[in-house]
C-alpha atoms as a PDB file:
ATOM      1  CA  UNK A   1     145.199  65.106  66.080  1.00  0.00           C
ATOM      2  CA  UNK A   2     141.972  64.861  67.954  1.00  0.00           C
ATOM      3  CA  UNK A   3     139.728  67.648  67.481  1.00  0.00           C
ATOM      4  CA  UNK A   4     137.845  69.235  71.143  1.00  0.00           C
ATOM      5  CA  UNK A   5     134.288  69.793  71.757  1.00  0.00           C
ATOM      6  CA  UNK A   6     133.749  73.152  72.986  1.00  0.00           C
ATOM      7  CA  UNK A   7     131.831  73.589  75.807  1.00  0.00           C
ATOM      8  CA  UNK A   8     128.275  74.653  75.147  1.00  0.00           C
ATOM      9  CA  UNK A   9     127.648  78.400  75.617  1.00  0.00           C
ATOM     10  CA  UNK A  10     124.015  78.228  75.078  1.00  0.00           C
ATOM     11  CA  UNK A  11     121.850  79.145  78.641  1.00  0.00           C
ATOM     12  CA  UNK A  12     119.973  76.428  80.682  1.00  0.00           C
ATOM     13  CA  UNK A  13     116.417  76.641  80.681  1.00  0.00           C
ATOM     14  CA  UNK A  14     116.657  77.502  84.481  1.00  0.00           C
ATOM     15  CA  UNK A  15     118.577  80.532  83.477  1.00  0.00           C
ATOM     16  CA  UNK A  16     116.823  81.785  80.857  1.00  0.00           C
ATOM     17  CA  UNK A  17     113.750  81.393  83.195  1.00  0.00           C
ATOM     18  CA  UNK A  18     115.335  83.399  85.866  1.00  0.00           C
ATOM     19  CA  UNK A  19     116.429  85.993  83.358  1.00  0.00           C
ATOM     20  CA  UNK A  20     112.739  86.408  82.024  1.00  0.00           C
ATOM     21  CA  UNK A  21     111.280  86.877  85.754  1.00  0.00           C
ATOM     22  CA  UNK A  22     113.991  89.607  85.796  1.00  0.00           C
ATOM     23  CA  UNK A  23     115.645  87.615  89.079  1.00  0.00           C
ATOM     24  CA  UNK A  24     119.082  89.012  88.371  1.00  0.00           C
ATOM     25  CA  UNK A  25     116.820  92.784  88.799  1.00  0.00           C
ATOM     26  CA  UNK A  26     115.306  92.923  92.399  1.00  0.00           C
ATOM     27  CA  UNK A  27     114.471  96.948  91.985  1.00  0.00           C
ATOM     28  CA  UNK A  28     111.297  96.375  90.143  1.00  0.00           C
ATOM     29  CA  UNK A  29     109.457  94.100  93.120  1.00  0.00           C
ATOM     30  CA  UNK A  30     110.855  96.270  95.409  1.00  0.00           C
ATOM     31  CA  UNK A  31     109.093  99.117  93.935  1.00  0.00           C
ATOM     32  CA  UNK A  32     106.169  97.317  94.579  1.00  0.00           C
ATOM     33  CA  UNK A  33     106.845  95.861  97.558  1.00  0.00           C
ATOM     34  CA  UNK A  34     107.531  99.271  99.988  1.00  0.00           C
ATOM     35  CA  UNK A  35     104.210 100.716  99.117  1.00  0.00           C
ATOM     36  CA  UNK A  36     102.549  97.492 100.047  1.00  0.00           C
ATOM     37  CA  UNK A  37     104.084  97.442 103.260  1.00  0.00           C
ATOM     38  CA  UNK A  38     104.104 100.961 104.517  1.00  0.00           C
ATOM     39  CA  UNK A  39      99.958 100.304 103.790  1.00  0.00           C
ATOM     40  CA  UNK A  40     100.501  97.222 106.056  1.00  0.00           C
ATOM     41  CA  UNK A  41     102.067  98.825 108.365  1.00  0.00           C
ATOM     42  CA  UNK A  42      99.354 102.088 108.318  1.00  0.00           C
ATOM     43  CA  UNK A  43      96.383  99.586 108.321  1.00  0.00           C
ATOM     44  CA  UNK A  44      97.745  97.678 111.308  1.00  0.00           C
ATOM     45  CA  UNK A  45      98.647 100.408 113.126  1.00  0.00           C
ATOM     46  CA  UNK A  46     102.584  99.115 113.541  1.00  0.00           C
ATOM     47  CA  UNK A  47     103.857  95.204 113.258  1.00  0.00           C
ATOM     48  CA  UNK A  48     100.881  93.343 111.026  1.00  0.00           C
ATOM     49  CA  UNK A  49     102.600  89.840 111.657  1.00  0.00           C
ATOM     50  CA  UNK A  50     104.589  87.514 110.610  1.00  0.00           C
ATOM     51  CA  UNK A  51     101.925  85.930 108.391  1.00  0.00           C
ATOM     52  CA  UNK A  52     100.358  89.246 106.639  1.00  0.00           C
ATOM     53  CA  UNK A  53     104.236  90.507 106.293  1.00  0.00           C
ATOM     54  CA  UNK A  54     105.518  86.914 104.449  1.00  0.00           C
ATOM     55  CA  UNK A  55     102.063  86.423 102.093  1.00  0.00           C
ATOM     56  CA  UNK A  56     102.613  90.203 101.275  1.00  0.00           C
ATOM     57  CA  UNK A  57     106.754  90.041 100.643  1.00  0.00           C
ATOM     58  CA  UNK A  58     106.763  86.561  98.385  1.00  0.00           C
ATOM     59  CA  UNK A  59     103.198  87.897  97.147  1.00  0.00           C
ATOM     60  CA  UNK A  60     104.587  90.565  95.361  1.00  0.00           C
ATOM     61  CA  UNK A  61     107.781  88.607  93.985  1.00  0.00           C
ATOM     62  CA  UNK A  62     105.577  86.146  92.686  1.00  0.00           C
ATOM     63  CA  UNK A  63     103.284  88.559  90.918  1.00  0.00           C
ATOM     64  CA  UNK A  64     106.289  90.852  90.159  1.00  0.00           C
ATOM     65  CA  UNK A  65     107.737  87.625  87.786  1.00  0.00           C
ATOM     66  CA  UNK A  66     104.368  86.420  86.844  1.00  0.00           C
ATOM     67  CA  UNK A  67     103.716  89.856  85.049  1.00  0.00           C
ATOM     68  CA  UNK A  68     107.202  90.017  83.211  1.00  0.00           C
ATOM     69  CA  UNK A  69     106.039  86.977  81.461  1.00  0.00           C
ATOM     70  CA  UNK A  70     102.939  88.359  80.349  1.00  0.00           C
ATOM     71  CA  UNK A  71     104.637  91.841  79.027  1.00  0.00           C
ATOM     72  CA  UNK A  72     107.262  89.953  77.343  1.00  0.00           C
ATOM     73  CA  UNK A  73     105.045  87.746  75.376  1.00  0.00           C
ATOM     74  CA  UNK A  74     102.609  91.170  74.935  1.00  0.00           C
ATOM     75  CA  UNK A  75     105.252  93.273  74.015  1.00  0.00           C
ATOM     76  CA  UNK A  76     107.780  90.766  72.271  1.00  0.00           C
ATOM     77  CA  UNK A  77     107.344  92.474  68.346  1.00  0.00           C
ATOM     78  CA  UNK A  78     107.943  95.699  69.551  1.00  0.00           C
ATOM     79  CA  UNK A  79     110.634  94.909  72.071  1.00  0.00           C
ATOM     80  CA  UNK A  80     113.204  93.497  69.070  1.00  0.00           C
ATOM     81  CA  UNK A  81     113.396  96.904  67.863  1.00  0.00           C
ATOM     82  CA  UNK A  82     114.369  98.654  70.903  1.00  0.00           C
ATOM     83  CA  UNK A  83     118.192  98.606  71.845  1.00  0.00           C
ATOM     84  CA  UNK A  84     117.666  97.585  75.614  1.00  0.00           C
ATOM     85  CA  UNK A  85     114.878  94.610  75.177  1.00  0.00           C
ATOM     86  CA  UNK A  86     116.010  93.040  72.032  1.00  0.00           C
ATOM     87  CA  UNK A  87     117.604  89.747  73.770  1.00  0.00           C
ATOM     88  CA  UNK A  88     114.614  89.247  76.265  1.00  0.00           C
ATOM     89  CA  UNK A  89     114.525  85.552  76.329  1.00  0.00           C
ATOM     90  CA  UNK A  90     110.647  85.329  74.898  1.00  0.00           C
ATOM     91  CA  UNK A  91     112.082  88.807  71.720  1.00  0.00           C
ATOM     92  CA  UNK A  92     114.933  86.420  70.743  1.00  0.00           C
ATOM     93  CA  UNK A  93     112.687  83.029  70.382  1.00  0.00           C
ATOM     94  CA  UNK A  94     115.164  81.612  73.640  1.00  0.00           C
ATOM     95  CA  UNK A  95     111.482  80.894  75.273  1.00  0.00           C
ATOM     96  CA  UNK A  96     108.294  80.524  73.172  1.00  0.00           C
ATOM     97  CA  UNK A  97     105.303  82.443  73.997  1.00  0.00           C
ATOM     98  CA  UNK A  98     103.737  79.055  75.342  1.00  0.00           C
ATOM     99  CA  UNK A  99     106.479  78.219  78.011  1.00  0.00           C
ATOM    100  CA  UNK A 100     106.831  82.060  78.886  1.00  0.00           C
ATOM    101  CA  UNK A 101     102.482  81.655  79.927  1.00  0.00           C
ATOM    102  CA  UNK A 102     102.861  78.693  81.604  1.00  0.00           C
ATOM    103  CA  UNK A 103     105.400  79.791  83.900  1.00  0.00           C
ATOM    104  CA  UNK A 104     103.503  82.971  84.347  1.00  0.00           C
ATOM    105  CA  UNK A 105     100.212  81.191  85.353  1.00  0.00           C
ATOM    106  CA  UNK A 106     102.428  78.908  87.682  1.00  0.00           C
ATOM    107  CA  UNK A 107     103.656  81.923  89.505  1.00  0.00           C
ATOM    108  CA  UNK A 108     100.396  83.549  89.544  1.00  0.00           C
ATOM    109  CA  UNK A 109      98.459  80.553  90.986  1.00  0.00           C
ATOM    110  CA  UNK A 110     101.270  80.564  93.656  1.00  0.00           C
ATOM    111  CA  UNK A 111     100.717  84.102  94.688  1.00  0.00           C
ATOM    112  CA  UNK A 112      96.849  83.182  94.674  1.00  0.00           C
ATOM    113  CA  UNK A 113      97.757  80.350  96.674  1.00  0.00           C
ATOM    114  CA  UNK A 114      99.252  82.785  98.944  1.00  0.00           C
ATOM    115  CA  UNK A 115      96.255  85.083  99.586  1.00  0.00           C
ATOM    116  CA  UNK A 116      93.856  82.165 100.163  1.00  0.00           C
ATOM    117  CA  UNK A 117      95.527  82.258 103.555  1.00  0.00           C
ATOM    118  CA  UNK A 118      94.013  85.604 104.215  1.00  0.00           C
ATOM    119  CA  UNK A 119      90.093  86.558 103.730  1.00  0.00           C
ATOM    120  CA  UNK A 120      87.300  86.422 101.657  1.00  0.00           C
ATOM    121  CA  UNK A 121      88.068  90.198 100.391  1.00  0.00           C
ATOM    122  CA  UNK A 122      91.234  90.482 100.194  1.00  0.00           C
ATOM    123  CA  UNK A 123      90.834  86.928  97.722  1.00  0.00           C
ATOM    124  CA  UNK A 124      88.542  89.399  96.084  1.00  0.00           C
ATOM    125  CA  UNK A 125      90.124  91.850  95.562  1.00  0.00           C
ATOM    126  CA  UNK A 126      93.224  90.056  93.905  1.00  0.00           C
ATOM    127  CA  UNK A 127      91.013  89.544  91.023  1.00  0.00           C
ATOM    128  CA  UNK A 128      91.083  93.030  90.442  1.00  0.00           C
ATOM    129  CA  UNK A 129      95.073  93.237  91.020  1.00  0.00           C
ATOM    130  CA  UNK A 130      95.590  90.100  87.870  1.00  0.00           C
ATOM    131  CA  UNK A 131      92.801  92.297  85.801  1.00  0.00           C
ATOM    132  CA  UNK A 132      94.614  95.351  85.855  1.00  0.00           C
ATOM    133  CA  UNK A 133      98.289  93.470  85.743  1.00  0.00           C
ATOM    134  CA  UNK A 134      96.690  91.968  82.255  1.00  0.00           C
ATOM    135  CA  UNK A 135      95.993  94.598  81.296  1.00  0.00           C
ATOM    136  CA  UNK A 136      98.756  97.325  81.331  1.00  0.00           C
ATOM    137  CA  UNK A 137     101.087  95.688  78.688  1.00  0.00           C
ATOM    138  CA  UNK A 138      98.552  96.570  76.377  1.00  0.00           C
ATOM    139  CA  UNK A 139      98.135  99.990  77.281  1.00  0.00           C
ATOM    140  CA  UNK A 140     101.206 100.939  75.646  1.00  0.00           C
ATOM    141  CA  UNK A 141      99.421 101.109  72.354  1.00  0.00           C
ATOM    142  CA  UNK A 142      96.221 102.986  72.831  1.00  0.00           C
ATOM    143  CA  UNK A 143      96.907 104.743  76.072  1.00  0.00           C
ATOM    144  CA  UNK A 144      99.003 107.829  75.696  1.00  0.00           C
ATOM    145  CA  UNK A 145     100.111 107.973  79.544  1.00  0.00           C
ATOM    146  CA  UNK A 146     100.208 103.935  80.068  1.00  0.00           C
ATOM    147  CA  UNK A 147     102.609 105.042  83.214  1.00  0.00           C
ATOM    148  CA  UNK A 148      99.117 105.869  84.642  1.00  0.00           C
ATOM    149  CA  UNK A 149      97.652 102.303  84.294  1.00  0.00           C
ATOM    150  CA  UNK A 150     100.902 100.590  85.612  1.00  0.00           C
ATOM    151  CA  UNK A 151     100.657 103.161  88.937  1.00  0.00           C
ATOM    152  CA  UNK A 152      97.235 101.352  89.432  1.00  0.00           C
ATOM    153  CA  UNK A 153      98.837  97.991  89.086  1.00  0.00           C
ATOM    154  CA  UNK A 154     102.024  98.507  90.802  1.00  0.00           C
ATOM    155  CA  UNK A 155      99.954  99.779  93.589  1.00  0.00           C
ATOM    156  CA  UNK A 156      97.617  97.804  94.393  1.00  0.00           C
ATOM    157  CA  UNK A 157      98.958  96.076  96.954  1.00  0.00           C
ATOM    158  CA  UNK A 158      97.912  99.455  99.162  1.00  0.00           C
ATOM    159  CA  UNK A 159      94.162  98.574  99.147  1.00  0.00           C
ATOM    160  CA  UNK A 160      94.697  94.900  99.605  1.00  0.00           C
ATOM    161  CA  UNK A 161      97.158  95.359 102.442  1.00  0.00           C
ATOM    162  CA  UNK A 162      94.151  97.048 104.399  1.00  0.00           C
ATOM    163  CA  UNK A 163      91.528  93.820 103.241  1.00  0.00           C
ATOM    164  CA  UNK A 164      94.370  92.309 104.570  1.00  0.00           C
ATOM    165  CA  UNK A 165      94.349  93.899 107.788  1.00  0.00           C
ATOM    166  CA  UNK A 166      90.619  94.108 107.939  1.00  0.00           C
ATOM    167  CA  UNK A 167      89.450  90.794 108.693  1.00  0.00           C
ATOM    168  CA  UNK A 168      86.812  91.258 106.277  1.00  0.00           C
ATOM    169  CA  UNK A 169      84.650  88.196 105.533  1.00  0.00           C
ATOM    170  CA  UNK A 170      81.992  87.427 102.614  1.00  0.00           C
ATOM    171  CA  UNK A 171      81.802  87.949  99.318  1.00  0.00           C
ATOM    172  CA  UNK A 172      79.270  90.333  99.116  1.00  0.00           C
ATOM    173  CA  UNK A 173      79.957  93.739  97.092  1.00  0.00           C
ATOM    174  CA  UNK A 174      78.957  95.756 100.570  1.00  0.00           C
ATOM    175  CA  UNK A 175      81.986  93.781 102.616  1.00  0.00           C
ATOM    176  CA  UNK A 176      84.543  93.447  99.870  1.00  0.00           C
ATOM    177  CA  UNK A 177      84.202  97.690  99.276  1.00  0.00           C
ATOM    178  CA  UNK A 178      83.556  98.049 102.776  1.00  0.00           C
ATOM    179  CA  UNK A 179      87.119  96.184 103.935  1.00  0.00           C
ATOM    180  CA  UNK A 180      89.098  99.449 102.176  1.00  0.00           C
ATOM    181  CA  UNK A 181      88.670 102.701 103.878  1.00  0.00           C
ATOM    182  CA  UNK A 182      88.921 105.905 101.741  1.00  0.00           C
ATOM    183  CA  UNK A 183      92.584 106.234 103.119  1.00  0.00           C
ATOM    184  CA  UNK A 184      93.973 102.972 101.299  1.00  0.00           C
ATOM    185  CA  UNK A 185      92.690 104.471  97.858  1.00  0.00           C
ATOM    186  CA  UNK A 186      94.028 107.699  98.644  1.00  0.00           C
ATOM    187  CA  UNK A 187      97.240 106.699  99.406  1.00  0.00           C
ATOM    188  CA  UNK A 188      96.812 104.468  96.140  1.00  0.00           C
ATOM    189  CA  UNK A 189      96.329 107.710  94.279  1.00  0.00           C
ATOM    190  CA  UNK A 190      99.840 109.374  95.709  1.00  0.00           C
ATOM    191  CA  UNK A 191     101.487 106.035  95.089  1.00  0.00           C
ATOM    192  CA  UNK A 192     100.451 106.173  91.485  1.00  0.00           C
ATOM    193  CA  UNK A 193     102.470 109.774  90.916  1.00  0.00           C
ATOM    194  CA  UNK A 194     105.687 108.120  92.345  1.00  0.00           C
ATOM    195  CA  UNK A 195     104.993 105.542  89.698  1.00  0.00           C
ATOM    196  CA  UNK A 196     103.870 107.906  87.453  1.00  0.00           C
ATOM    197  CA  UNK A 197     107.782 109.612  88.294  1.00  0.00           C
ATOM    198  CA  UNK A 198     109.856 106.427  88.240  1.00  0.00           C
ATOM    199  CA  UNK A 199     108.409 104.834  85.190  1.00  0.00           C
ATOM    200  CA  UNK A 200     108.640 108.272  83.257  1.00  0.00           C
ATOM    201  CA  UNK A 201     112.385 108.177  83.973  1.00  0.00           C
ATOM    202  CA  UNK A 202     112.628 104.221  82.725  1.00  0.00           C
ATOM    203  CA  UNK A 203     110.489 105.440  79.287  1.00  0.00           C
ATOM    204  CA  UNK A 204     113.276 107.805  78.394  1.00  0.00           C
ATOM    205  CA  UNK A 205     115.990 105.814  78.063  1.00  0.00           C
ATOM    206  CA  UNK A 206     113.742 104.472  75.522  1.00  0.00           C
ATOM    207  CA  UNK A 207     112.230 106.944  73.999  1.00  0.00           C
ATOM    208  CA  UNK A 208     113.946 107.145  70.483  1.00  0.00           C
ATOM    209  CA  UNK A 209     113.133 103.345  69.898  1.00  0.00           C
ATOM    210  CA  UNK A 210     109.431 103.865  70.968  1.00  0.00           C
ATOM    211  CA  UNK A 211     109.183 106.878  68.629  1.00  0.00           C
ATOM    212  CA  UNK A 212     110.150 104.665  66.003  1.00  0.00           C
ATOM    213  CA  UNK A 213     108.127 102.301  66.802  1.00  0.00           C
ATOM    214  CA  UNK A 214     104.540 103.764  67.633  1.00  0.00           C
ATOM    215  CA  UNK A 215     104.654 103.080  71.040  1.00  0.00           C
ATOM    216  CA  UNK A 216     102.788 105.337  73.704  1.00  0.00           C
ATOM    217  CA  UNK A 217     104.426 106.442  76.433  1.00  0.00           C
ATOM    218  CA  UNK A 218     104.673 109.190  79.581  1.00  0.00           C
ATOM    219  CA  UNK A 219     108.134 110.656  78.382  1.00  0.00           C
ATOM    220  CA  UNK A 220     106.902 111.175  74.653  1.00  0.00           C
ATOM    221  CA  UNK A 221     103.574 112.733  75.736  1.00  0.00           C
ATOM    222  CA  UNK A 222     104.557 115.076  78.011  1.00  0.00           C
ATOM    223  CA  UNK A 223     107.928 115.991  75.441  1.00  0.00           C
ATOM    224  CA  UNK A 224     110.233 118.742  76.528  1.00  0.00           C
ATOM    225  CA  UNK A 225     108.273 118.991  79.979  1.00  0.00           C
ATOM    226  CA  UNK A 226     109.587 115.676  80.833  1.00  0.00           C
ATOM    227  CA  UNK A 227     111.625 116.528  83.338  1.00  0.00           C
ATOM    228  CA  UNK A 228     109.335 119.259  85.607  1.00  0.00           C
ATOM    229  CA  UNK A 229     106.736 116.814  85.113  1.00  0.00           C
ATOM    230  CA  UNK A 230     109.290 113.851  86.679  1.00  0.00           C
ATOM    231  CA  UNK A 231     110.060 116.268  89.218  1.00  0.00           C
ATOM    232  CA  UNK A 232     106.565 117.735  90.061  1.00  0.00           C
ATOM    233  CA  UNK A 233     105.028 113.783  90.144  1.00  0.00           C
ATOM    234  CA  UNK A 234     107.938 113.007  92.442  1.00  0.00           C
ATOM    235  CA  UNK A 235     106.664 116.101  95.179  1.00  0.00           C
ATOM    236  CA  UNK A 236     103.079 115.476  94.931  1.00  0.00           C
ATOM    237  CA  UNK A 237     103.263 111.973  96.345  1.00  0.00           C
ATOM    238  CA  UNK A 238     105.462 112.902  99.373  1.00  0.00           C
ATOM    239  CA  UNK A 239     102.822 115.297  99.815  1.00  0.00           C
ATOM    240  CA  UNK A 240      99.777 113.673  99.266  1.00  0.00           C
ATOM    241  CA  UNK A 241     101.107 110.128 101.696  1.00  0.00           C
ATOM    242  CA  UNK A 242     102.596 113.048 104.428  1.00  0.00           C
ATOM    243  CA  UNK A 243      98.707 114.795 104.359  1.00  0.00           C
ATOM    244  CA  UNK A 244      97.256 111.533 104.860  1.00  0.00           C
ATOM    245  CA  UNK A 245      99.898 110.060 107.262  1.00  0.00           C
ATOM    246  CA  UNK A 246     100.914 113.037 109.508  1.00  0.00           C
ATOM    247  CA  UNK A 247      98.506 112.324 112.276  1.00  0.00           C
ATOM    248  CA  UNK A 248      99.290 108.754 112.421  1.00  0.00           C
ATOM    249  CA  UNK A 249     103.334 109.343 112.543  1.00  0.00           C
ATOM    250  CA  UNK A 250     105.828 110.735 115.022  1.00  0.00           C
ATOM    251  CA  UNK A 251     105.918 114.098 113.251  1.00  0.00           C
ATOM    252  CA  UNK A 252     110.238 114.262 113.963  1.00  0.00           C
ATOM    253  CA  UNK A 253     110.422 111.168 112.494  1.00  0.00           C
ATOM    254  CA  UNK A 254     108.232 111.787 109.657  1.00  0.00           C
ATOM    255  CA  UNK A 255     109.952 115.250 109.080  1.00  0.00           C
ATOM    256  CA  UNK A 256     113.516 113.616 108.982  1.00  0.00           C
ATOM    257  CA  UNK A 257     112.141 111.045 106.393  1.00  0.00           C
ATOM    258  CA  UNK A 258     111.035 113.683 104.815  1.00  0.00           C
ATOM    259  CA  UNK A 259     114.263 115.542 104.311  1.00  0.00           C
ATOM    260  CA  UNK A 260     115.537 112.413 102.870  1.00  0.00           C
ATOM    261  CA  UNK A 261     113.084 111.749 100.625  1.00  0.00           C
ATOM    262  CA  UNK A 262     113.431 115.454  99.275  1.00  0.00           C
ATOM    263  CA  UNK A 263     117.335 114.888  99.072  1.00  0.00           C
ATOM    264  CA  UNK A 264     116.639 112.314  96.519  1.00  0.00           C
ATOM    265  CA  UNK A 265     114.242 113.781  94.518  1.00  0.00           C
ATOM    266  CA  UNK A 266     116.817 116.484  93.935  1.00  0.00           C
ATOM    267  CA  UNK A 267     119.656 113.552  93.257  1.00  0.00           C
ATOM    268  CA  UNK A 268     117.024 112.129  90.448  1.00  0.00           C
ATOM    269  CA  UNK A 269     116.624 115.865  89.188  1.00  0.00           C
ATOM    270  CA  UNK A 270     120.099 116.605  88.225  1.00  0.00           C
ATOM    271  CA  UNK A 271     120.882 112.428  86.763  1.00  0.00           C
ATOM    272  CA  UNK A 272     117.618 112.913  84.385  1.00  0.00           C
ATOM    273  CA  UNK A 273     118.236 116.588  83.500  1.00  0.00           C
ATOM    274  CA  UNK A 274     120.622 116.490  80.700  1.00  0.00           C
ATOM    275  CA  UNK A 275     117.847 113.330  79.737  1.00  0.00           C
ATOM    276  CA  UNK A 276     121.028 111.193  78.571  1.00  0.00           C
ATOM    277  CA  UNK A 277     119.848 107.294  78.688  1.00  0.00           C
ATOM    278  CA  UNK A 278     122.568 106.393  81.707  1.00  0.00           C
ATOM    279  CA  UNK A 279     121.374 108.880  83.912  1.00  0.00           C
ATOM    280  CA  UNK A 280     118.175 108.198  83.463  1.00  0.00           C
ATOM    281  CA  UNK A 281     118.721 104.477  83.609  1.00  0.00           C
ATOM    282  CA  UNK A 282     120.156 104.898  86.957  1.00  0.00           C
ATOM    283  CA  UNK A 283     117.829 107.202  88.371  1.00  0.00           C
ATOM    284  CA  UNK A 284     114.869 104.607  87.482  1.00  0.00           C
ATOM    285  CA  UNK A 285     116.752 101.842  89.280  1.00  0.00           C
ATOM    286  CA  UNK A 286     117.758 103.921  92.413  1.00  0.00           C
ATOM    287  CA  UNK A 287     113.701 105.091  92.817  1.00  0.00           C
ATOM    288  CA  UNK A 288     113.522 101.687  95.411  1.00  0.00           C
ATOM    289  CA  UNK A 289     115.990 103.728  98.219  1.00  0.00           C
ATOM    290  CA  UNK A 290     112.934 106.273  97.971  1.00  0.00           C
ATOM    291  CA  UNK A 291     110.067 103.455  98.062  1.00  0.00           C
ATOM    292  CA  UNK A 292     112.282 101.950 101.312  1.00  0.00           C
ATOM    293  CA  UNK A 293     113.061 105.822 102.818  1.00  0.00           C
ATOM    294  CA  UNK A 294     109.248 106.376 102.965  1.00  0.00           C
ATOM    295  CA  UNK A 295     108.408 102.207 103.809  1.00  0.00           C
ATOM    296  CA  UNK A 296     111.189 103.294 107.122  1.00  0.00           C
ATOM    297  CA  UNK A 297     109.551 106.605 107.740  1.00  0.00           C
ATOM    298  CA  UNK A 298     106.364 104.828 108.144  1.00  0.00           C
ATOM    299  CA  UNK A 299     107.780 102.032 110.066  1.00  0.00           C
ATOM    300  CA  UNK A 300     109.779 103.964 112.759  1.00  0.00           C
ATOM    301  CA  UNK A 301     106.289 106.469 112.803  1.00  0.00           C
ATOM    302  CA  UNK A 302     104.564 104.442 114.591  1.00  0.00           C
ATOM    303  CA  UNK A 303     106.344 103.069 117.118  1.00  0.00           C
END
């Protein structure tokens, strides 16, 4: 009796690339991408263009990818001992630290590729975006709110949007601060409280491994305040982005995005209250329906 092969169940290299890049898990550059485009929007005053609007979409899926190969291979002896990330392709030795860099400078030199299309300070100013993308996954150990340092990073795209937008040309320090008004860096600060909100919620599903661990993170500082502190982060950027928005948006429009906004906030309160890890969980991944209620608010605004 012959004897059968069975089929290979071991992943392709093409899927275990896609699976590091998180490609099967659009939420994450979609958190980064509606804050990049309601800036584009604000800076432009309504439609920026076909061009700024396709650099800034495949921009931030790009650098999205690129910088979950760099946290994997930062994070990948910590990461075995947490329940969630233990079979991350570069954790479980499926891709070495070597290809998992590679592909992440590929993807990075893409996105640059992208932004040479645009000015001198915007291509400035991305320098500063890949410095601060390095170096968040190393935060976790010495910062004790790292959340903080990944709202810079995640946006970012807010003061390059308005470089963007700008025109700006030259190198010199006085253009490249000069092509960012004060209102891209504020709006960069309320951004970084919705992070701040969002990424608190996706560090308590983990929290028992981190404790274990020695990992620092938002939900283990702030402890048994967790979830006023969610809710509190959550408030102050609709209020700080309405303050700085209101007299560039249809207030009725604004108002009704509002109301929307608020209705979800109060959706995320009650799944993270009883701080299980599914509700949680879900409430981190449903935070891009807020990011895309405020990117529409902004949007219909100004027409």
């Amino acid at each position: 009796m012959s004897s059968i092969t069975p089929p290979s169940t071991q992943p392709s290299r093409w899927s275990l690339y896609l699976d590091l890049i998180r490609w099967n898990r659009p939420a994450g550059w979609l958190l980064l991408l509606w804050p990049s485009l309601s800036a584009l929007w604000a800076a432009a005053g309504g439609w920026p263009g076909w061009h700024l609007l396709t650099v800034f979409v495949l921009g931030t899926i790009l650098m999205r990818s690129a910088g979950c190969c760099v946290n994997d291979v930062a994070d990948r002896d910590f990461d075995r001992h947490v329940k969630r990330t233990a079979q991350r392709p570069v954790t479980s030795g499926a891709v070495s630290v070597k290809e998992a860099l590679a592909l992440g400078a590929a993807l990075a030199l893409l996105a640059f590729g992208l932004v040479l299309t645009t000015n001198a300070v915007t291509i400035a100013w991305s320098f500063a975006a890949l410095a601060v993308t390095l170096i968040y996954p190393y935060a976790k150990r010495y910062v004790s709110m790292p959340q903080a340092v990944l709202g810079v990073a995640f946006s970012f795209g807010i003061p390059m949007a308005f470089a963007a937008v700008s025109g700006g040309h030259g190198f010199s320090l006085s253009a490249v601060l000069g092509a960012v008004p004060p209102l891209a860096w504020a709006l960069l600060i309320g951004n970084l409280f919705w992070v701040l909100a969002y990424d608190t919620e996706y560090a308590m599903v983990d929290r028992d491994d981190d404790l274990k661990i020695g990992m620092k993170t938002s939900a283990i500082t702030l402890g048994r305040f967790d979830v006023v502190a969610i809710t509190a982060f959550y408030l102050l950027y609709l209020l700080i982005w309405t303050v700085l928005l209101i007299d560039r948006l249809h207030p009725w429009v604004w108002g009704a995005t509002l109301l929307v906004a608020v209705a979800q906030v109060v959706w995320h309160h009650r799944l993270i209250r009883d701080r299980t890890r599914e509700g949680c969980f879900r409430a981190f991944r449903l935070n891009h329906w807020l990011g895309f209620t405020v990117f529409a608010g902004v949007v219909l605004g100004l027409i």
